[in-house]
PDB file of N, CA and C in Angstrom:
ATOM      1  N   UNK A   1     -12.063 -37.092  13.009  1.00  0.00           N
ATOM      2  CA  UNK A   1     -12.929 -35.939  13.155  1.00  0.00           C
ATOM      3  C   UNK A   1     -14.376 -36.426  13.106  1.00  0.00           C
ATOM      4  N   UNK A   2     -14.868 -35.873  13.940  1.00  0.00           N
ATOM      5  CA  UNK A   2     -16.485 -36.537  13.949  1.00  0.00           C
ATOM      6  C   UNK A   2     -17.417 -35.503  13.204  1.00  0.00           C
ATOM      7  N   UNK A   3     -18.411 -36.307  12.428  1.00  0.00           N
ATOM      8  CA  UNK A   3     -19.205 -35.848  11.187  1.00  0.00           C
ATOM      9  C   UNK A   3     -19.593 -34.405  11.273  1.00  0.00           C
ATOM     10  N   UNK A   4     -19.875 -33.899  12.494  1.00  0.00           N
ATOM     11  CA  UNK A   4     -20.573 -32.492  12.324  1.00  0.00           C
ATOM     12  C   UNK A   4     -19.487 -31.706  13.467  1.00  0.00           C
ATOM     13  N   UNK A   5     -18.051 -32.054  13.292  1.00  0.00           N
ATOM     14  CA  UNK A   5     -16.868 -31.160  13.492  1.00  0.00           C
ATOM     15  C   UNK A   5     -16.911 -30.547  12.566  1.00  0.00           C
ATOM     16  N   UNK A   6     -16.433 -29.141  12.827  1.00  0.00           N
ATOM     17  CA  UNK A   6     -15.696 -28.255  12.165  1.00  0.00           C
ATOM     18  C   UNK A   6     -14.302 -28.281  12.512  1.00  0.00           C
ATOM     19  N   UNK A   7     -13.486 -27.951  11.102  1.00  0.00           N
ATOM     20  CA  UNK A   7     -12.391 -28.271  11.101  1.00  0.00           C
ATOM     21  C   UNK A   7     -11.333 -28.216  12.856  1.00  0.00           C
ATOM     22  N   UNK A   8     -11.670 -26.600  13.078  1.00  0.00           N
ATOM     23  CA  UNK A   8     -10.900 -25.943  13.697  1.00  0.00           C
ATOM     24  C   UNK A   8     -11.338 -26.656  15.506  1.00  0.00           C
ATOM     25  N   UNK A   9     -12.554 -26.924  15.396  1.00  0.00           N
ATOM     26  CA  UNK A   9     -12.733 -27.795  16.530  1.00  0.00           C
ATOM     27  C   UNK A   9     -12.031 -29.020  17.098  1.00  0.00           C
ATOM     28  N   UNK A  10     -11.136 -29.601  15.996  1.00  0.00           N
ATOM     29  CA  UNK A  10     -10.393 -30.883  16.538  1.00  0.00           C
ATOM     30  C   UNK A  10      -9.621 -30.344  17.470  1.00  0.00           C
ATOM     31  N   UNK A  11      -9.588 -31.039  17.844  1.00  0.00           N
ATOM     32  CA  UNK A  11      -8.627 -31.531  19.718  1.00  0.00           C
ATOM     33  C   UNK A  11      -7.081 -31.272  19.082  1.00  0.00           C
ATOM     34  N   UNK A  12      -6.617 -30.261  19.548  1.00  0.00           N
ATOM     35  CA  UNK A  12      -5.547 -29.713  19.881  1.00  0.00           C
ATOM     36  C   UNK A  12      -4.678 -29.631  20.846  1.00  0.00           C
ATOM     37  N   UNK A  13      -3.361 -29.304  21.318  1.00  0.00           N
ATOM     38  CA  UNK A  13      -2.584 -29.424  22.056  1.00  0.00           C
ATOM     39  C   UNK A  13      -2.806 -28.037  22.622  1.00  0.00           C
ATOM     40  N   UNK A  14      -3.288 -27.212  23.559  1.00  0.00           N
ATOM     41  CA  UNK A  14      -2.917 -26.187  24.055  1.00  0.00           C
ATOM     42  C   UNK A  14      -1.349 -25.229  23.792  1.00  0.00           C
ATOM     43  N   UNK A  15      -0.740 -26.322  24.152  1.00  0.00           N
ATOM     44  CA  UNK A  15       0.832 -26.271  23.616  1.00  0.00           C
ATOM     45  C   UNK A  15       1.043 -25.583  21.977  1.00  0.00           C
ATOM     46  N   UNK A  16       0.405 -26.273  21.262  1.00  0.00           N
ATOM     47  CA  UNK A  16       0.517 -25.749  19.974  1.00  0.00           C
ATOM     48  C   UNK A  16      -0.789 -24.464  19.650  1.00  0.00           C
ATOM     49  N   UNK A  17      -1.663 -24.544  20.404  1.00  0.00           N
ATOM     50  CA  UNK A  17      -2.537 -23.054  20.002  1.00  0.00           C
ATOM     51  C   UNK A  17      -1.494 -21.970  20.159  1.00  0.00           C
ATOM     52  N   UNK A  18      -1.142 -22.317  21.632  1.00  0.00           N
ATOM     53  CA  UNK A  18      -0.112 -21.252  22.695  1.00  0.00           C
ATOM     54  C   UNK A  18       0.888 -20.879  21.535  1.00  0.00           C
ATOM     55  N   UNK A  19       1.650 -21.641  21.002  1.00  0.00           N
ATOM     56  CA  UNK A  19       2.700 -21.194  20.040  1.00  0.00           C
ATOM     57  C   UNK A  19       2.443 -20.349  18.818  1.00  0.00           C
ATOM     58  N   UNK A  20       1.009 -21.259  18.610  1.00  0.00           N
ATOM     59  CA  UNK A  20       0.885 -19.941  16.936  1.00  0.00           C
ATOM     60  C   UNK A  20       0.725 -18.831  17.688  1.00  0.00           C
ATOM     61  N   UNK A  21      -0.446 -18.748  18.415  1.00  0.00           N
ATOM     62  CA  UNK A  21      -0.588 -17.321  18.680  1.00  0.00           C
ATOM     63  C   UNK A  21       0.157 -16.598  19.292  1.00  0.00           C
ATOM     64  N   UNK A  22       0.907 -17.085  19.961  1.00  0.00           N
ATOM     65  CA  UNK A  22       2.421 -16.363  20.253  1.00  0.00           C
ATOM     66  C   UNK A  22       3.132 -15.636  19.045  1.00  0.00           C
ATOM     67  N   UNK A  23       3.607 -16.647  18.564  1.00  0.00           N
ATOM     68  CA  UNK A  23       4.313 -16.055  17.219  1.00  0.00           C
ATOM     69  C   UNK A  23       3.697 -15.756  16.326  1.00  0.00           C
ATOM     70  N   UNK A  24       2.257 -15.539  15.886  1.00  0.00           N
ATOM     71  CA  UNK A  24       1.693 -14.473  14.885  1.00  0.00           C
ATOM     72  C   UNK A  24       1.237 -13.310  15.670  1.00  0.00           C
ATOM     73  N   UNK A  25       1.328 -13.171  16.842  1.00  0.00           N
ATOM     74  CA  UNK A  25       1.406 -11.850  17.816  1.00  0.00           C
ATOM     75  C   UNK A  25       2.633 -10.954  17.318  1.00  0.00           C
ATOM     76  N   UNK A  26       3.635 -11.719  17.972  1.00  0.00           N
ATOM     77  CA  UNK A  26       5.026 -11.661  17.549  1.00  0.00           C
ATOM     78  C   UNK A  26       5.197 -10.978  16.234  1.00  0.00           C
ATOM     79  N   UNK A  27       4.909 -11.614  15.602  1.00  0.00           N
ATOM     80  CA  UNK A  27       5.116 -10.855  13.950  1.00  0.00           C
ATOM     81  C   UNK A  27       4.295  -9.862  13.812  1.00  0.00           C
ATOM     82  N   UNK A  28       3.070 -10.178  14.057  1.00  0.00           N
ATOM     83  CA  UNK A  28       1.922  -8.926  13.561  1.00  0.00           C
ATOM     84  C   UNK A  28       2.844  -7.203  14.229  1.00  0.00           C
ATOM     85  N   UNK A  29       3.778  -7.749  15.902  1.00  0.00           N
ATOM     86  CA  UNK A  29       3.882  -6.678  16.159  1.00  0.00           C
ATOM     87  C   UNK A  29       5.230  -5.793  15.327  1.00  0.00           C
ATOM     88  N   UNK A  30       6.030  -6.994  15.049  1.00  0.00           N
ATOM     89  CA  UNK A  30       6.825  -6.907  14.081  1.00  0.00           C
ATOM     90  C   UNK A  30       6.575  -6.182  12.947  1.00  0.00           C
ATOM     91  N   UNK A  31       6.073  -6.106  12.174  1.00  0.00           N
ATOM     92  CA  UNK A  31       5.189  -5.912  11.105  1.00  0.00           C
ATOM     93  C   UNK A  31       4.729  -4.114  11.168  1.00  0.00           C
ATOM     94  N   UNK A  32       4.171  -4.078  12.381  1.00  0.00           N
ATOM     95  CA  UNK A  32       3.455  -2.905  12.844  1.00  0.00           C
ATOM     96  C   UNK A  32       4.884  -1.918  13.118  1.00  0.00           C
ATOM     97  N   UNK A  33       6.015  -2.216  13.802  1.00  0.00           N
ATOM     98  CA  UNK A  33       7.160  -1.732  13.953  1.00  0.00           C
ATOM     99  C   UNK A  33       7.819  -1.246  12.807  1.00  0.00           C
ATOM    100  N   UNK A  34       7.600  -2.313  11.524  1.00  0.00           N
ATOM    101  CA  UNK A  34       8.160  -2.002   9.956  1.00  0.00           C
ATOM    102  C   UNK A  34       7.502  -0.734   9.734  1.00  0.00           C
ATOM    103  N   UNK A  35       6.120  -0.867   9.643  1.00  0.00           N
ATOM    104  CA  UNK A  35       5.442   0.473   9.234  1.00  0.00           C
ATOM    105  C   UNK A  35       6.138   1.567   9.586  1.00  0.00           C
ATOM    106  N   UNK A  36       5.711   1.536  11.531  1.00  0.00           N
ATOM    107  CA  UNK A  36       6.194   3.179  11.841  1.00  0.00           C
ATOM    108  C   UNK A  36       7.209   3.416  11.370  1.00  0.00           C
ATOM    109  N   UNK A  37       8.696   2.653  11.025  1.00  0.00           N
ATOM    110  CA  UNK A  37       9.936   3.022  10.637  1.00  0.00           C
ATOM    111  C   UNK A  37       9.828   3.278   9.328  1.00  0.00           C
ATOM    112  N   UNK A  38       8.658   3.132   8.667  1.00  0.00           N
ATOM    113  CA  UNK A  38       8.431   3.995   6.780  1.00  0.00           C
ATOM    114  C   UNK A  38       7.805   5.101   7.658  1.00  0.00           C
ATOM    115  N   UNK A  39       6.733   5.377   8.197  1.00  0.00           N
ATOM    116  CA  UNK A  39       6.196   6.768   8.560  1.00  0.00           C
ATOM    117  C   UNK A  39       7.999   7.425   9.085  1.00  0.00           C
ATOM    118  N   UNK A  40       8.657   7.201  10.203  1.00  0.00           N
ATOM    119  CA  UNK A  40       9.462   7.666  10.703  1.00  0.00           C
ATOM    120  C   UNK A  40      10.809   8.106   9.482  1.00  0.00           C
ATOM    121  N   UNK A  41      11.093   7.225   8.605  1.00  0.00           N
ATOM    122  CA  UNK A  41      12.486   7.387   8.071  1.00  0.00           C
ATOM    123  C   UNK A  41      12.563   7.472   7.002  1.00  0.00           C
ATOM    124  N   UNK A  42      11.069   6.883   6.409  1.00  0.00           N
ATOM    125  CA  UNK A  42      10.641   6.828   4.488  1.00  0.00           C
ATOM    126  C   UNK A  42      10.394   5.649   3.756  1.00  0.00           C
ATOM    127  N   UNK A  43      10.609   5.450   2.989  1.00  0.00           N
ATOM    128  CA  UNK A  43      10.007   4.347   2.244  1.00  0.00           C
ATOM    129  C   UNK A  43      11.752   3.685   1.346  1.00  0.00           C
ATOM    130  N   UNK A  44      12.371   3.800   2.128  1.00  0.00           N
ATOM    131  CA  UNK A  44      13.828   3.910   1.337  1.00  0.00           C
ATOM    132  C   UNK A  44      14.249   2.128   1.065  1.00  0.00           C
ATOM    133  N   UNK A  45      15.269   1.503   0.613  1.00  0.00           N
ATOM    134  CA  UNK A  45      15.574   0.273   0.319  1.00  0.00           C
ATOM    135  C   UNK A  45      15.868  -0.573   1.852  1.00  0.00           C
ATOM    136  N   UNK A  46      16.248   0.172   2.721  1.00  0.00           N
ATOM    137  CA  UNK A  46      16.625  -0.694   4.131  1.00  0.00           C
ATOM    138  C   UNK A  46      15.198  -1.064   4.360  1.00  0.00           C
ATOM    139  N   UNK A  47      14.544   0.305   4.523  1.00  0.00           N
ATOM    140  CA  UNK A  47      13.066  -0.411   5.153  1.00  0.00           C
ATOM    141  C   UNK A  47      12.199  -0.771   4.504  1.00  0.00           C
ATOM    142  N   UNK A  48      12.333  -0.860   3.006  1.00  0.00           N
ATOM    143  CA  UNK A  48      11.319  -1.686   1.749  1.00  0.00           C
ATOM    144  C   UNK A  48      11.895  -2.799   2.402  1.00  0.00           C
ATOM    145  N   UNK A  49      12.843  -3.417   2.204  1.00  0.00           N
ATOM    146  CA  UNK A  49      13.499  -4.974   2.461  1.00  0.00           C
ATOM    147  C   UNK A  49      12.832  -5.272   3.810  1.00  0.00           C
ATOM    148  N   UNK A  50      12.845  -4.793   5.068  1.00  0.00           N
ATOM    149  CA  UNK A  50      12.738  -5.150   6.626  1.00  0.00           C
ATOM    150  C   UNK A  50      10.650  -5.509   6.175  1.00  0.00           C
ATOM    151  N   UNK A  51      10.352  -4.063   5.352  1.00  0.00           N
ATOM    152  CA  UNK A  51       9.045  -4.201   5.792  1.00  0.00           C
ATOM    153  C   UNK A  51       8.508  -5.622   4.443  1.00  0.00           C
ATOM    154  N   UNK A  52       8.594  -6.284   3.617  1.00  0.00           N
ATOM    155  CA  UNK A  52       8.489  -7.415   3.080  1.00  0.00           C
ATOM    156  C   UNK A  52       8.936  -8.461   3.553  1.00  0.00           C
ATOM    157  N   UNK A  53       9.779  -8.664   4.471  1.00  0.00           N
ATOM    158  CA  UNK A  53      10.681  -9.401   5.403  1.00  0.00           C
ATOM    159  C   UNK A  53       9.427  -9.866   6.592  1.00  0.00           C
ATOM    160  N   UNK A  54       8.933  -8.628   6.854  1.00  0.00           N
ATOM    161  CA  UNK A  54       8.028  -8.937   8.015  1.00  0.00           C
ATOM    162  C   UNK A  54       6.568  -9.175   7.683  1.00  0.00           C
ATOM    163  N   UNK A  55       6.356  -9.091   5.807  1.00  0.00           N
ATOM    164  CA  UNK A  55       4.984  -9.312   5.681  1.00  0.00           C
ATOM    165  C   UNK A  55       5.281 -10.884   5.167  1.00  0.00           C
ATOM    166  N   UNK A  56       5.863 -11.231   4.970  1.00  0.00           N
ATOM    167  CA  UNK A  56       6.496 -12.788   4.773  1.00  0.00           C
ATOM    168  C   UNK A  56       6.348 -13.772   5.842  1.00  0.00           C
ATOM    169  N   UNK A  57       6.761 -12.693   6.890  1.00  0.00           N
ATOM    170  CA  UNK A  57       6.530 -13.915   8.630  1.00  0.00           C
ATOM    171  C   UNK A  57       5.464 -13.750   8.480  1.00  0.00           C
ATOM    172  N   UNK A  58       4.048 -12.580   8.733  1.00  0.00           N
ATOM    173  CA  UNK A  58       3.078 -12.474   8.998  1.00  0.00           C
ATOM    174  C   UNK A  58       2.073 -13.711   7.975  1.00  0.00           C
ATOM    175  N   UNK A  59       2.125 -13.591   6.863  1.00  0.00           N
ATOM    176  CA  UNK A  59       1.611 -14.512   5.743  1.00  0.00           C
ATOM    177  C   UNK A  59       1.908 -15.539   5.805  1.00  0.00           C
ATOM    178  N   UNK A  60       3.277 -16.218   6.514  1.00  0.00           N
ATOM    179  CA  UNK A  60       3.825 -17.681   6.939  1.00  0.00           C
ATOM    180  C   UNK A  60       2.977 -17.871   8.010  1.00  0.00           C
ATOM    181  N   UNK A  61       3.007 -17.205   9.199  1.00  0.00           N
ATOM    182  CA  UNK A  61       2.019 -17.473  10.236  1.00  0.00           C
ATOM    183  C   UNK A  61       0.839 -17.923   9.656  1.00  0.00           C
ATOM    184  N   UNK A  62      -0.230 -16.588   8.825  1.00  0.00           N
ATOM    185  CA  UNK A  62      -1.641 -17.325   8.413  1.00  0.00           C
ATOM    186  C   UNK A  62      -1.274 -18.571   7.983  1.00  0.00           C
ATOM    187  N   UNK A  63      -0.349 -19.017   6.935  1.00  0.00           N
ATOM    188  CA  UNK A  63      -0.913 -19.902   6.505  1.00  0.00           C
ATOM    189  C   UNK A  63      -0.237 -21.262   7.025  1.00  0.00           C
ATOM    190  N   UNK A  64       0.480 -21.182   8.189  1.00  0.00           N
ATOM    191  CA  UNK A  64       0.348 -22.103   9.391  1.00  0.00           C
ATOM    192  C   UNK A  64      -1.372 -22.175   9.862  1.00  0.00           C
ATOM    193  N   UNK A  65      -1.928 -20.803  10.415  1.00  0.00           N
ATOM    194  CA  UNK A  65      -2.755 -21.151  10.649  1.00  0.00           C
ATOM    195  C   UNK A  65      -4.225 -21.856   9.799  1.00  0.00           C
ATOM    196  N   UNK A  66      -3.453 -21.894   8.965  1.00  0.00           N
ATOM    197  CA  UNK A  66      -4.568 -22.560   8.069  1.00  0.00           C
ATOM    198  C   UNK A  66      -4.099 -23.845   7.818  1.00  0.00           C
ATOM    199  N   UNK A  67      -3.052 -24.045   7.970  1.00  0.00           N
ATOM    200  CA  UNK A  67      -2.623 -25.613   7.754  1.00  0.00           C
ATOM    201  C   UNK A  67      -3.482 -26.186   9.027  1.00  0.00           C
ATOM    202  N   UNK A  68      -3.226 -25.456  10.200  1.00  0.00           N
ATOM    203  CA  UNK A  68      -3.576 -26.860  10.831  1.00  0.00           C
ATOM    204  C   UNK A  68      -5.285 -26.533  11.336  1.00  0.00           C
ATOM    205  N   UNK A  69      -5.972 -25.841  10.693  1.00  0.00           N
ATOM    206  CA  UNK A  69      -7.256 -25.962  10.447  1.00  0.00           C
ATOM    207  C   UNK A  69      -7.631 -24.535  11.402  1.00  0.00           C
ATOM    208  N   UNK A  70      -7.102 -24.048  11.871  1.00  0.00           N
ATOM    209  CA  UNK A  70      -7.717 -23.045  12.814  1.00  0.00           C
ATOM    210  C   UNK A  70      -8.503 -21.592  12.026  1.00  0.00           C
ATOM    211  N   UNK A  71      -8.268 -21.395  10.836  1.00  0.00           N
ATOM    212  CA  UNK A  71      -8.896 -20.905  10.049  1.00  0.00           C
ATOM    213  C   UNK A  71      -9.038 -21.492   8.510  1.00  0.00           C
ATOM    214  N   UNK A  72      -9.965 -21.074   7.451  1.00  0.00           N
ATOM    215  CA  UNK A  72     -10.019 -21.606   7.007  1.00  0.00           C
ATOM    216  C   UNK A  72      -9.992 -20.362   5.863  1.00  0.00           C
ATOM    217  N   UNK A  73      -8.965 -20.498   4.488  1.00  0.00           N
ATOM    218  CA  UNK A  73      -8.890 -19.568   3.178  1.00  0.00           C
ATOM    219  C   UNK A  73     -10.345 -18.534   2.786  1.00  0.00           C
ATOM    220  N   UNK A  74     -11.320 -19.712   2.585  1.00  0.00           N
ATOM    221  CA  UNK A  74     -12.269 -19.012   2.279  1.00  0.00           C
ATOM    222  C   UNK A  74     -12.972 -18.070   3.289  1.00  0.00           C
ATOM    223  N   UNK A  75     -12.601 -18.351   4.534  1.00  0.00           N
ATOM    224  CA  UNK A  75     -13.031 -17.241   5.503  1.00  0.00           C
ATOM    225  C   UNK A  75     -12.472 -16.186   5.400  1.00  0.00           C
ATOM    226  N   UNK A  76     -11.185 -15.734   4.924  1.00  0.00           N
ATOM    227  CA  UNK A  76     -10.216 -14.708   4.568  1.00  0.00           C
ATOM    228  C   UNK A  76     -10.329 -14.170   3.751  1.00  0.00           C
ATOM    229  N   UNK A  77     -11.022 -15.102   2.461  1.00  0.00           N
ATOM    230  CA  UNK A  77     -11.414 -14.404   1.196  1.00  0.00           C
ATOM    231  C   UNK A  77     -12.688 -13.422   1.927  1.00  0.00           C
ATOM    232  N   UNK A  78     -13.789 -14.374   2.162  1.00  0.00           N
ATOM    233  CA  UNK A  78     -15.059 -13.143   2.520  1.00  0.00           C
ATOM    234  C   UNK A  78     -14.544 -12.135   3.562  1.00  0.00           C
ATOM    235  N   UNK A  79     -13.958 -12.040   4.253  1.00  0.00           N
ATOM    236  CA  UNK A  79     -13.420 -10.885   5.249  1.00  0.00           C
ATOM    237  C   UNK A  79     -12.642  -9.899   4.182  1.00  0.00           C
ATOM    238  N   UNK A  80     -11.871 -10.317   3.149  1.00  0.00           N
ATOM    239  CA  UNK A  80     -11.216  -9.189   2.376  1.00  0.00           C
ATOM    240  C   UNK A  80     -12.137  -8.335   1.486  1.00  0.00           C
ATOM    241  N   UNK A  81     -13.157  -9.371   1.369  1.00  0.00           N
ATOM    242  CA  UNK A  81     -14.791  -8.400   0.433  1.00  0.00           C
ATOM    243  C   UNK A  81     -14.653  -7.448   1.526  1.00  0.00           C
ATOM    244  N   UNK A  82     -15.331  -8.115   2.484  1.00  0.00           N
ATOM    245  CA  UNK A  82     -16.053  -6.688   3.811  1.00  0.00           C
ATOM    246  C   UNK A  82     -14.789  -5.971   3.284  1.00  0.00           C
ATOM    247  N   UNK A  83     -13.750  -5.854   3.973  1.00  0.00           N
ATOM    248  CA  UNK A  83     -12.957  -5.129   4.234  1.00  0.00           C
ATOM    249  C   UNK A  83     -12.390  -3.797   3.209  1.00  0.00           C
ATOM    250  N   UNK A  84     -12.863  -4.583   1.538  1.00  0.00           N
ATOM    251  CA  UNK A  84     -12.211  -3.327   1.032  1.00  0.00           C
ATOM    252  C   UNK A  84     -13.100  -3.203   0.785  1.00  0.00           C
ATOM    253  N   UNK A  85     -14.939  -3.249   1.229  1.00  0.00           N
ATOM    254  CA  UNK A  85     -16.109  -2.389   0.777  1.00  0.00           C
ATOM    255  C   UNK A  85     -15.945  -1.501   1.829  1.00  0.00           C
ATOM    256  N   UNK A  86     -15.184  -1.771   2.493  1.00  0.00           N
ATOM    257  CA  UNK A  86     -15.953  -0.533   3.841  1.00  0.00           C
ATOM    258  C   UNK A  86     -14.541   0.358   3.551  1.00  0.00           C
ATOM    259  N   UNK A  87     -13.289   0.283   3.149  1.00  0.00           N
ATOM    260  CA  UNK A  87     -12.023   1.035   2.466  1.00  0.00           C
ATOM    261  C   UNK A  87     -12.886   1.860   1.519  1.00  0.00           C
ATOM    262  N   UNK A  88     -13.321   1.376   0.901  1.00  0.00           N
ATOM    263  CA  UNK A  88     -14.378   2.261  -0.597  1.00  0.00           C
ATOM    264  C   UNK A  88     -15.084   3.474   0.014  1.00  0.00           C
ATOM    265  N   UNK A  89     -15.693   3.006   1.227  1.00  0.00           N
ATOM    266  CA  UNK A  89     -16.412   3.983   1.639  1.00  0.00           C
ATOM    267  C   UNK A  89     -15.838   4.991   2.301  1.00  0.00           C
ATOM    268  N   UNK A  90     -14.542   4.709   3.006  1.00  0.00           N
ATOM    269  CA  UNK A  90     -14.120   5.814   3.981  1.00  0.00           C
ATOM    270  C   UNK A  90     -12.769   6.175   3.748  1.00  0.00           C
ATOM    271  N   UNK A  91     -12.005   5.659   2.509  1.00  0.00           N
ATOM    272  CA  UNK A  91     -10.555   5.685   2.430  1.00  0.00           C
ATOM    273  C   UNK A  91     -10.522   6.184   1.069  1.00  0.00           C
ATOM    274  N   UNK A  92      -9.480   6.670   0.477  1.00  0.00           N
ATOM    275  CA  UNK A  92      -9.154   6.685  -1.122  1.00  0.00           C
ATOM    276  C   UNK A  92      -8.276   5.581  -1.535  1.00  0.00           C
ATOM    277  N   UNK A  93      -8.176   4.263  -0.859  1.00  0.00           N
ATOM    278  CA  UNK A  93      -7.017   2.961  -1.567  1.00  0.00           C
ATOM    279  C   UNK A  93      -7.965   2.444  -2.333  1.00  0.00           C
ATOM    280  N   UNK A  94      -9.366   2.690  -1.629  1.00  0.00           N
ATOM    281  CA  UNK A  94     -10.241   1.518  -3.165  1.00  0.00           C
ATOM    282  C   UNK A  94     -10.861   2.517  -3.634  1.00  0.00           C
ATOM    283  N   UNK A  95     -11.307   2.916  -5.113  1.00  0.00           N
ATOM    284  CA  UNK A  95     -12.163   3.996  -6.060  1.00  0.00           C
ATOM    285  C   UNK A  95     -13.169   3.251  -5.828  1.00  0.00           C
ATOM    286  N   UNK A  96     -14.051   4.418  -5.204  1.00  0.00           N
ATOM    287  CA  UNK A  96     -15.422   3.986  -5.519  1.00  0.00           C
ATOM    288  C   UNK A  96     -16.008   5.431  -6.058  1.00  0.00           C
ATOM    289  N   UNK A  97     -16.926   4.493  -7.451  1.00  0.00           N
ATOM    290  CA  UNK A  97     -17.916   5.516  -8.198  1.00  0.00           C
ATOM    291  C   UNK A  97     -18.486   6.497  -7.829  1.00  0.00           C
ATOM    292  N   UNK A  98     -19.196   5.783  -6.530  1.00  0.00           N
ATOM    293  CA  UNK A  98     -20.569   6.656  -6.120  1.00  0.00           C
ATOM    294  C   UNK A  98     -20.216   7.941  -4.805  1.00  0.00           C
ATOM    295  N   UNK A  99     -18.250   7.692  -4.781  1.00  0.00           N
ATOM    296  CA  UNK A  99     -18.568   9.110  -3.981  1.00  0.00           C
ATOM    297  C   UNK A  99     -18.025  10.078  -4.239  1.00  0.00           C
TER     298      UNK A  99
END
């Protein structure tokens, strides 16, 4: 890796980008399918099991993609700040004080 690479910049196989993002497509849509079948049927033991089943692939994927440098943990950490400040503001999953 040359001095002022970033990780995710090393020379890769097309072949292997093509695959993660295939299969964390794959799952994410997977995943998204678990949901509607709790909106659709409930929150019951078939689809507790299917929908942890599919947040397992999804979380195996990231952290493929973090093995082989294409993202990096601490970028995920600061995206989960943003993410549940702006939940605070427009959702009731995070309590916020001031509204």
């Amino acid at each position: 890796m040359k001095m002022n690479e970033l990780p995710w910049q090393r020379c890769r196989t097309s072949a292997l980008l093509q695959q993660l993002m295939i299969l964390t497509m794959e799952e994410c849509g997977e995943l998204t399918q678990a949901c509607s079948k709790i909106m659709r049927h409930g929150f019951g033991k078939k689809q507790r099991k299917n929908f942890i089943e599919e947040i397992g692939d999804v979380q195996c994927m990231i952290e493929l993609l973090q093995e082989y440098d294409y993202i990096l943990y601490t970028e995920i950490e600061e995206r989960i700040k943003v993410k549940r400040a702006k939940l605070s503001e427009w959702s009731d999953l995070i309590e916020n004080p001031e509204r």
